[in-house]
C-alpha atoms as a PDB file:
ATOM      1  CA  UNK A   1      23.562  -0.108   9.861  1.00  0.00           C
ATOM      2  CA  UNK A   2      20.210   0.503   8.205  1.00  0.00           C
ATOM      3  CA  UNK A   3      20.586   3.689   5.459  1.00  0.00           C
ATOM      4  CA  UNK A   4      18.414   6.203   5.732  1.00  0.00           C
ATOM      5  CA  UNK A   5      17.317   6.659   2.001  1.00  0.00           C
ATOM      6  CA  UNK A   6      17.428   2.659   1.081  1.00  0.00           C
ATOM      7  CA  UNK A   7      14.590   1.038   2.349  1.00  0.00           C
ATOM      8  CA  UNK A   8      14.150  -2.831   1.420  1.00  0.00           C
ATOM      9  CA  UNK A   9      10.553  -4.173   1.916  1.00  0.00           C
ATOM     10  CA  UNK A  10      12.205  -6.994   3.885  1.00  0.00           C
ATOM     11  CA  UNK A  11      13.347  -4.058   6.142  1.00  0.00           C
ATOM     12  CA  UNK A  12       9.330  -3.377   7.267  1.00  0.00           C
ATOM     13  CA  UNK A  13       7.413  -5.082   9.143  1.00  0.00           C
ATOM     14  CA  UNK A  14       3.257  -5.264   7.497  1.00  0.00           C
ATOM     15  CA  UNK A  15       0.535  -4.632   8.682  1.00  0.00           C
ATOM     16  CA  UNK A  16      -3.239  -5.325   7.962  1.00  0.00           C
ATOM     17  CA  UNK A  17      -5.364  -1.724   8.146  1.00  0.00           C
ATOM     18  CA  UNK A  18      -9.027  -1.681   9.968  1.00  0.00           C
ATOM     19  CA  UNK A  19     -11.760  -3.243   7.141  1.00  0.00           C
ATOM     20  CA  UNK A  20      -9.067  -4.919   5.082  1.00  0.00           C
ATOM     21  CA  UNK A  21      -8.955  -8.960   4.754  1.00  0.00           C
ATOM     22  CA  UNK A  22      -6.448 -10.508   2.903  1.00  0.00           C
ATOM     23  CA  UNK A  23      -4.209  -7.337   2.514  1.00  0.00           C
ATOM     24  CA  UNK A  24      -0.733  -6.837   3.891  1.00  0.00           C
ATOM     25  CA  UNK A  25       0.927  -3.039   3.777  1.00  0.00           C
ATOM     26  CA  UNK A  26       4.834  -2.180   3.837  1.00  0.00           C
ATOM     27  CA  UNK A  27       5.185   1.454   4.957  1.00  0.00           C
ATOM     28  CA  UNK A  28       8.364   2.182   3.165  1.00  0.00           C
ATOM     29  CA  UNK A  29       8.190   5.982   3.317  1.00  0.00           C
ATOM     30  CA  UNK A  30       7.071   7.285   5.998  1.00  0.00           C
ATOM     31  CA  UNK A  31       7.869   9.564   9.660  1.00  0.00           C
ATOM     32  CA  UNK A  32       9.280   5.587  10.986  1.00  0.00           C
ATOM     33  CA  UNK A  33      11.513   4.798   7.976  1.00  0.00           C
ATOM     34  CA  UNK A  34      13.023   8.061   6.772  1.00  0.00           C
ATOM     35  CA  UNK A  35      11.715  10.540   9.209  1.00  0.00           C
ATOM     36  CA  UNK A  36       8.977  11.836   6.102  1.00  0.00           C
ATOM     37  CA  UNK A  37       6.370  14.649   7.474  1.00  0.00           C
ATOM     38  CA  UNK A  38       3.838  15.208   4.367  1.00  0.00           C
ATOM     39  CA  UNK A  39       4.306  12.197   2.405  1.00  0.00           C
ATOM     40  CA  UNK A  40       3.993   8.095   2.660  1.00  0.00           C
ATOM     41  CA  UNK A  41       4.673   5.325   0.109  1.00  0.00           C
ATOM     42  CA  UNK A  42       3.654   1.765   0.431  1.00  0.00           C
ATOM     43  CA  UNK A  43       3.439  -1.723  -0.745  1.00  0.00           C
ATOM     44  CA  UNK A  44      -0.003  -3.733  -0.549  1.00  0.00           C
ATOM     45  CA  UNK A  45      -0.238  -6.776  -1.332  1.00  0.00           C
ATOM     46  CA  UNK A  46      -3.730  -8.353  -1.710  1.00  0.00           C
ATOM     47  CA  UNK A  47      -5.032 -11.884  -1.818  1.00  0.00           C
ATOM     48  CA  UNK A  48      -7.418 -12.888  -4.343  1.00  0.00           C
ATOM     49  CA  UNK A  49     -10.364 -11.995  -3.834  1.00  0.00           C
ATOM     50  CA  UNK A  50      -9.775  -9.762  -0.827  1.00  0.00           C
ATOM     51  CA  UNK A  51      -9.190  -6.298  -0.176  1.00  0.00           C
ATOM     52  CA  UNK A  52     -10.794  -3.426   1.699  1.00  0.00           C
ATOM     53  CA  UNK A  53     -14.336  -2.545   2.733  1.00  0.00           C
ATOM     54  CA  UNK A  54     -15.455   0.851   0.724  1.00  0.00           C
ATOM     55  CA  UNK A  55     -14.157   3.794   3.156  1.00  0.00           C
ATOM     56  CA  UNK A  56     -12.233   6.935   2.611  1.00  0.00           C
ATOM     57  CA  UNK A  57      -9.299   9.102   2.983  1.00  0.00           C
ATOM     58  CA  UNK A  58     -10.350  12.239   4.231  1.00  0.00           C
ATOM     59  CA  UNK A  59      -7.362  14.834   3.785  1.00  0.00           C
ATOM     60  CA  UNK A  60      -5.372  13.334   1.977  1.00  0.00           C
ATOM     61  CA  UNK A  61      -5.418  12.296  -1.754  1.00  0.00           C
ATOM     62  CA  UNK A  62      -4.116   8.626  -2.484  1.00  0.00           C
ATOM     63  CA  UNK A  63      -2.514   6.899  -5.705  1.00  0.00           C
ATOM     64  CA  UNK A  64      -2.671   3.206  -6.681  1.00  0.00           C
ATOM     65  CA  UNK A  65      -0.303   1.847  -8.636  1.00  0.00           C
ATOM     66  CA  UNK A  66      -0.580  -1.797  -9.687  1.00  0.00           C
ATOM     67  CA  UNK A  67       2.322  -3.568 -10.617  1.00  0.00           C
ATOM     68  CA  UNK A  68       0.958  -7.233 -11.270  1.00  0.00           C
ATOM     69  CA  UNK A  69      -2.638  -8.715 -11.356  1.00  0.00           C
ATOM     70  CA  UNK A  70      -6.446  -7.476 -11.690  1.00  0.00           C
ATOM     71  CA  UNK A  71      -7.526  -5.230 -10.009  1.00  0.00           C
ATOM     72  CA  UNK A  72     -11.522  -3.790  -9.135  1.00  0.00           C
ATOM     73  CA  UNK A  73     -12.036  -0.322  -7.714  1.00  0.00           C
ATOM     74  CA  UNK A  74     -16.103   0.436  -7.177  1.00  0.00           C
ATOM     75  CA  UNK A  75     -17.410  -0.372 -10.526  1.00  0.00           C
ATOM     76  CA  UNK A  76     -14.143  -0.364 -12.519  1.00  0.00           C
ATOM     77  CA  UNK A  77     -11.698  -3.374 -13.350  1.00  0.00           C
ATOM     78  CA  UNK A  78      -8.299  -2.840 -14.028  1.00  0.00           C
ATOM     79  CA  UNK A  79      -5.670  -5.189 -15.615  1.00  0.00           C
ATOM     80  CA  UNK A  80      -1.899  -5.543 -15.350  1.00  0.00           C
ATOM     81  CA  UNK A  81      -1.056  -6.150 -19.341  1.00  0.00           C
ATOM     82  CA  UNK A  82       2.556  -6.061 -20.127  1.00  0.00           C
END
């Protein structure tokens, strides 16, 4: 039986959003996995040298958080540096 507060990223299927290439997403909060109303949390992964076409988020605000890798957001570059 699958718990309700663990979610494994094995447990999710991805999925590639409209005017991504390369990128695959692992809803693991969300309304499917733990019934969540105002709040979502996922894993991207990203091949190098892909990712998404500029486009927005109307309504909501959104948080990136990289955990390994490079990383270029309009005309910034970030770095994973341990």
């Amino acid at each position: 039986m699958k718990s309700r507060y663990l979610v494994r990223q094995s447990d999710v299927t991805p999925y590639s959003p409209a005017n991504h290439t390369g990128t695959r997403n692992y809803r693991m909060i969300g309304k499917d996995t733990v019934g969540a109303k105002q709040v979502e949390m996922l894993i991207g992964e990203v091949e190098r040298g892909k990712g998404a076409l500029p486009h927005g988020h109307p309504g909501i605000e959104q948080v990136c958080y990289l955990l390994e890798g490079s990383a270029q957001y309009a005309e910034r570059r970030f770095e994973f540096r341990e």
